[in-house]
N, C-alpha and C. Protein backbone atom coordinates (compact mmCIF):
# COMPACT_ATOMS: atom_id res chain seq x y z
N UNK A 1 8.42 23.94 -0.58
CA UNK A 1 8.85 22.68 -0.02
C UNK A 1 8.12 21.55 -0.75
N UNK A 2 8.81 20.60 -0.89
CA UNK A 2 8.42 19.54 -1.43
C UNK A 2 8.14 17.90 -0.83
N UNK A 3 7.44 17.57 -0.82
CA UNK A 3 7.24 16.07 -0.45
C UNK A 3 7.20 15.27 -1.29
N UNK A 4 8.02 13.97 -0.88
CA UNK A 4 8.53 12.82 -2.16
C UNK A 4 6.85 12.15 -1.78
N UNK A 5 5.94 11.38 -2.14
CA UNK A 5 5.24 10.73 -2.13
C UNK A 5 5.42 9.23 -1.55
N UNK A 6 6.73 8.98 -1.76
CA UNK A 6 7.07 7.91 -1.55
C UNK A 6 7.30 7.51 0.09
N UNK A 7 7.42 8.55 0.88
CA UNK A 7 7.59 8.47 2.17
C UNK A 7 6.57 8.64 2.83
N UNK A 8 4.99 9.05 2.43
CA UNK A 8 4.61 9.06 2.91
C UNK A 8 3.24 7.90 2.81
N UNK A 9 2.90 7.90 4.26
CA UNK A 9 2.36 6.27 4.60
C UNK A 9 1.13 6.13 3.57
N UNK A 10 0.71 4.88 3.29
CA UNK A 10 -0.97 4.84 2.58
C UNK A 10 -1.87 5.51 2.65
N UNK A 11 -2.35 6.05 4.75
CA UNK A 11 -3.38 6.69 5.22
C UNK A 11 -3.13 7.59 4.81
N UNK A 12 -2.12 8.36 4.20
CA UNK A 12 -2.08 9.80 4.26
C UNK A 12 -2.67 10.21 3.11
N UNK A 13 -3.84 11.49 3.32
CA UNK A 13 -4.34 12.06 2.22
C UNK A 13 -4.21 13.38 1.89
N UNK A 14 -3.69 13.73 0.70
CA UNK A 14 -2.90 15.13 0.34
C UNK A 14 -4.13 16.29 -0.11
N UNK A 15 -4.30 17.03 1.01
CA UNK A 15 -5.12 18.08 0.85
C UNK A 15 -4.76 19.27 -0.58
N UNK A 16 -3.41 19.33 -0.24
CA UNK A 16 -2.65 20.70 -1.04
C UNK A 16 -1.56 20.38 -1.24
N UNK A 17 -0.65 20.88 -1.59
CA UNK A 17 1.00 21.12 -2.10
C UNK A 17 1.39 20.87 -0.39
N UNK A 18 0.84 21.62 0.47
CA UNK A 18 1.49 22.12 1.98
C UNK A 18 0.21 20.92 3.00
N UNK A 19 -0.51 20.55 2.60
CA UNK A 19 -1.58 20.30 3.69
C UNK A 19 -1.37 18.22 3.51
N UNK A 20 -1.13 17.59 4.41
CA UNK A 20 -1.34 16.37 4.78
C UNK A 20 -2.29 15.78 5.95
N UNK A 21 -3.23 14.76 5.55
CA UNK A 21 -3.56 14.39 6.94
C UNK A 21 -3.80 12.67 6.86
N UNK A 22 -3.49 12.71 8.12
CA UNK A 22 -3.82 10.64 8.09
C UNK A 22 -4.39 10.46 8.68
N UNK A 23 -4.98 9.82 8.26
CA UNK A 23 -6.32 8.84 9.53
C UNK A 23 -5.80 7.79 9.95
N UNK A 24 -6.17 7.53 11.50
CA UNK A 24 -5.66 6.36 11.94
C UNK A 24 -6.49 5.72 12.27
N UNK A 25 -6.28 4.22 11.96
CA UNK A 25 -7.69 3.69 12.58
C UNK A 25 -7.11 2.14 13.29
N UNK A 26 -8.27 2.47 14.84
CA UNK A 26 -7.79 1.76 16.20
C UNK A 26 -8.91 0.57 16.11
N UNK A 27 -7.82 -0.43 16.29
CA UNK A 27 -9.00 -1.59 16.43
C UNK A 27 -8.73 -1.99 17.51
N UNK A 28 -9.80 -2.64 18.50
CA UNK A 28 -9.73 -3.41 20.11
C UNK A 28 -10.14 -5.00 19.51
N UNK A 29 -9.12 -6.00 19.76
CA UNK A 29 -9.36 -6.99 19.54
C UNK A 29 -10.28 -7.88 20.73
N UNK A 30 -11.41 -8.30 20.31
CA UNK A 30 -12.20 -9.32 20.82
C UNK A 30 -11.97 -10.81 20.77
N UNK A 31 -11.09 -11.39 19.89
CA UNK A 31 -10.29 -12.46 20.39
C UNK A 31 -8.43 -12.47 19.88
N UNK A 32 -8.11 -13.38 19.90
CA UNK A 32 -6.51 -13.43 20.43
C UNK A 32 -6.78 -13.52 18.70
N UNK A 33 -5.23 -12.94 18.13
CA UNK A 33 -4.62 -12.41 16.92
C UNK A 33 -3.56 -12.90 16.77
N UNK A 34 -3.25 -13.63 15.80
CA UNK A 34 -1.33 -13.78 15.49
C UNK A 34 -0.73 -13.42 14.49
N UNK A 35 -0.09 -13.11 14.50
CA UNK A 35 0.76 -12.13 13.51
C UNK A 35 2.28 -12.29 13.75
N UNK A 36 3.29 -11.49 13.10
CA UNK A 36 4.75 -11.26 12.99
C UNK A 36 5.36 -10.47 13.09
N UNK A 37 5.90 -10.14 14.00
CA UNK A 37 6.81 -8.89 14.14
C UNK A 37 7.50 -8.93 13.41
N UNK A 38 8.07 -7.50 12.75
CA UNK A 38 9.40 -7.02 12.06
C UNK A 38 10.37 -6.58 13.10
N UNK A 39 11.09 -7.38 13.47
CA UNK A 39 12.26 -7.49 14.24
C UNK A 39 13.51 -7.98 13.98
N UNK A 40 13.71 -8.79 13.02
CA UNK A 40 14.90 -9.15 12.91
C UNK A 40 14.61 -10.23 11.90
N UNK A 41 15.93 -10.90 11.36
CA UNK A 41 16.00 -12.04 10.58
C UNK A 41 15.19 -13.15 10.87
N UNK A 42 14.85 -13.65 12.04
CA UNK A 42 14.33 -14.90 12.66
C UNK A 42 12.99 -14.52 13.03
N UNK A 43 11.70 -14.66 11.67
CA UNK A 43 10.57 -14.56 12.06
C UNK A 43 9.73 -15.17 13.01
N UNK A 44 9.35 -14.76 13.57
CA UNK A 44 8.54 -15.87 14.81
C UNK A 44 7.13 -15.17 14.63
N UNK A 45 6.22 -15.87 14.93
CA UNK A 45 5.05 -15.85 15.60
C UNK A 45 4.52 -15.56 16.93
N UNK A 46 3.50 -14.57 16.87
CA UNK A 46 3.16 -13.72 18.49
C UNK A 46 1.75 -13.84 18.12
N UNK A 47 1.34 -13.80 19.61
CA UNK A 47 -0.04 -13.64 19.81
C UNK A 47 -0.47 -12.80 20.26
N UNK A 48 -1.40 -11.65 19.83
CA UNK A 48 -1.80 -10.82 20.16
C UNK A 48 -3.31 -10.74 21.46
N UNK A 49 -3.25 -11.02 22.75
CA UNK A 49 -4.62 -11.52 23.52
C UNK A 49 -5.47 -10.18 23.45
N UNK A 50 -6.70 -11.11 23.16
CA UNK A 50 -8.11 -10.51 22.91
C UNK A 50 -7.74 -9.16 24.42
N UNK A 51 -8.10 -7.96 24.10
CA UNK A 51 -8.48 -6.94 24.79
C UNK A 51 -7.70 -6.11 23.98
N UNK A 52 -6.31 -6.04 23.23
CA UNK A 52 -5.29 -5.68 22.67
C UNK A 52 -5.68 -4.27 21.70
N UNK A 53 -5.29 -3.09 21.83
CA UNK A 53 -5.64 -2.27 21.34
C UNK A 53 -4.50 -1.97 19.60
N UNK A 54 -4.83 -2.16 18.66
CA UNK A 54 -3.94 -1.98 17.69
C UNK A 54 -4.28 -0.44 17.27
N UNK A 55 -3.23 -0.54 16.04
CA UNK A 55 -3.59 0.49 15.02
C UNK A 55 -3.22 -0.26 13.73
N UNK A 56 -3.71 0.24 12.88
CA UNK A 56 -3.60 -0.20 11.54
C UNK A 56 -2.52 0.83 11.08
N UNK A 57 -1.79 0.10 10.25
CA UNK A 57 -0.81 1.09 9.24
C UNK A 57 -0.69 1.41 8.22
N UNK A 58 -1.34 0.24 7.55
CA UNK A 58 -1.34 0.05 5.75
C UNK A 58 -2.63 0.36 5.18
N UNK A 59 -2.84 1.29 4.36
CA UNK A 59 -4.51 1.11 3.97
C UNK A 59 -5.06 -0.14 3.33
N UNK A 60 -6.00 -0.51 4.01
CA UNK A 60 -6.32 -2.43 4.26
C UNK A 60 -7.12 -2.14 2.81
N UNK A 61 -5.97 -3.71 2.40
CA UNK A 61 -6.88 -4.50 0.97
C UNK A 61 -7.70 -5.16 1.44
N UNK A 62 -8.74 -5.63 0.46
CA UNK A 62 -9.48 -6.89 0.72
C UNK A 62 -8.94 -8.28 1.47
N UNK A 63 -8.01 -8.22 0.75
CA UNK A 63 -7.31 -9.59 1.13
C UNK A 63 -5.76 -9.65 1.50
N UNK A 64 -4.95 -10.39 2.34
CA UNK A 64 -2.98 -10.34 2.50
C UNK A 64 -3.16 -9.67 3.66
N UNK A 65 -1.76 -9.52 3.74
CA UNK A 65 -1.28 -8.62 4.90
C UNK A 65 -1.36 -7.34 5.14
N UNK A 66 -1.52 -6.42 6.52
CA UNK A 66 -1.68 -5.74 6.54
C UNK A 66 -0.15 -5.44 7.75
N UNK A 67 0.45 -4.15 8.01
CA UNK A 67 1.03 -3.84 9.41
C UNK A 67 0.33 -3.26 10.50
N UNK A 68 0.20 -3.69 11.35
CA UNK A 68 -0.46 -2.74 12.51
C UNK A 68 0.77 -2.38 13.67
N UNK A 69 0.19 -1.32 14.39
CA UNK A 69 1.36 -0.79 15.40
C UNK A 69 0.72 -1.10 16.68
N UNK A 70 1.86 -2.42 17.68
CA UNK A 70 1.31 -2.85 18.89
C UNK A 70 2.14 -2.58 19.76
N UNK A 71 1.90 -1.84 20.93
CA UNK A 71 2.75 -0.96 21.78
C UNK A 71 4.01 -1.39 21.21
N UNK A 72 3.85 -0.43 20.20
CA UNK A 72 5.11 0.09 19.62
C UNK A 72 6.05 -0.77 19.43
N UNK A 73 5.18 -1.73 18.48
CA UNK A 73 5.93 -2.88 17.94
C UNK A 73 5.05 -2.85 16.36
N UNK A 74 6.20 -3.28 15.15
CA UNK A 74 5.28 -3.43 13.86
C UNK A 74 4.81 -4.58 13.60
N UNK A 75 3.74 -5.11 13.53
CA UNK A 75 3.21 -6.47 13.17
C UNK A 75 2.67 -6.45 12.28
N UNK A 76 3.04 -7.90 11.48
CA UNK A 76 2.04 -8.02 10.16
C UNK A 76 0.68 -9.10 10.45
N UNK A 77 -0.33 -8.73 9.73
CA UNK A 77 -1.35 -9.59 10.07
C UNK A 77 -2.06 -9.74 9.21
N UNK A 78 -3.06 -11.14 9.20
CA UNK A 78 -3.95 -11.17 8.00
C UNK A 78 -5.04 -9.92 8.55
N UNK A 79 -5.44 -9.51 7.04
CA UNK A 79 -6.74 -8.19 7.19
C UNK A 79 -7.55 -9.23 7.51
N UNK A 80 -8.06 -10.46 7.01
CA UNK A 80 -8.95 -11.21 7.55
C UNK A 80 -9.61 -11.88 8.85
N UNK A 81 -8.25 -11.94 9.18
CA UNK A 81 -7.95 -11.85 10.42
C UNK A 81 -8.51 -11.22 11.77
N UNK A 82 -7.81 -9.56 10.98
CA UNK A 82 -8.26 -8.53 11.61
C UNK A 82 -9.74 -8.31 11.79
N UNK A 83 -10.24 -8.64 10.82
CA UNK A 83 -11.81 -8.30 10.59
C UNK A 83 -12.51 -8.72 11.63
N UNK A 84 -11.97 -10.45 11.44
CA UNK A 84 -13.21 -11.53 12.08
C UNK A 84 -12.38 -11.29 13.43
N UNK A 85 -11.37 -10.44 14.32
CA UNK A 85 -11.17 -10.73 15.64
C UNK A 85 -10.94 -9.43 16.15
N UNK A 86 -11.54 -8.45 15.45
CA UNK A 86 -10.96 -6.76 16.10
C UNK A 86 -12.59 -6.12 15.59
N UNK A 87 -12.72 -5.10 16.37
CA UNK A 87 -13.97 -4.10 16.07
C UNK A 87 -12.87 -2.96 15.95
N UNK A 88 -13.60 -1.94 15.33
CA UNK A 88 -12.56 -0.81 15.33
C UNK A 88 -13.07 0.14 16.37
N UNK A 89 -12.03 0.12 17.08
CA UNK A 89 -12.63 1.41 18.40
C UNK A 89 -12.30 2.89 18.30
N UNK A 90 -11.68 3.60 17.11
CA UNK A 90 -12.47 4.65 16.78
C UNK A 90 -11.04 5.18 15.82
N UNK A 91 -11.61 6.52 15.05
CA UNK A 91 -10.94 6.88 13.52
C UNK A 91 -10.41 8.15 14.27
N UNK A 92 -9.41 8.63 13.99
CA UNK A 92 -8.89 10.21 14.23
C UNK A 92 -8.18 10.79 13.40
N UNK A 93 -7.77 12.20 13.55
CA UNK A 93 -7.10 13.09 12.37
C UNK A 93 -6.31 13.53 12.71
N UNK A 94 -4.65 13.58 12.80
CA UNK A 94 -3.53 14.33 12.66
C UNK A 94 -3.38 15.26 11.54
């Protein structure tokens, strides 16, 4: 069996031919966040309020956008952002 590379997300790190795993990593925001949903043609602006549990999706650059997953909604956000208003509340392994 084969896997295209292309489908699979940033986090994911290729053990073997057969073995995948991703790390996910959860941030709890300590103050309010705004960002953009991918929803449709008509971008708008949302606020994410401080207590807000994310996940990250994209393996974070230094700098730009990143996606995070907010009850199961995709948002884009500055990583900078993220930094100065989220702690990360903890890493896991699928």
């Amino acid at each position: 069996m084969s896997v295209s590379l292309s489908i699979l997300p940033s986090s994911a790190t290729i053990i073997d031919c057969c073995t995948v795993v991703y790390t996910v990593i959860k941030y709890k925001l300590f103050q309010a966040l705004v960002g953009v949903p991918d929803l449709d043609d008509h971008p708008k602006i949302v606020t994410l309020p401080a207590g807000t549990e994310i996940e990250l999706l994209t393996k974070p650059p230094q700098t730009g956008l990143v996606d995070v997953l907010c009850k199961g909604q995709h948002i884009a956000v500055f990583m900078q952002d993220l930094v100065a208003r989220a702690e990360a509340a903890r890493m896991s392994h699928a």
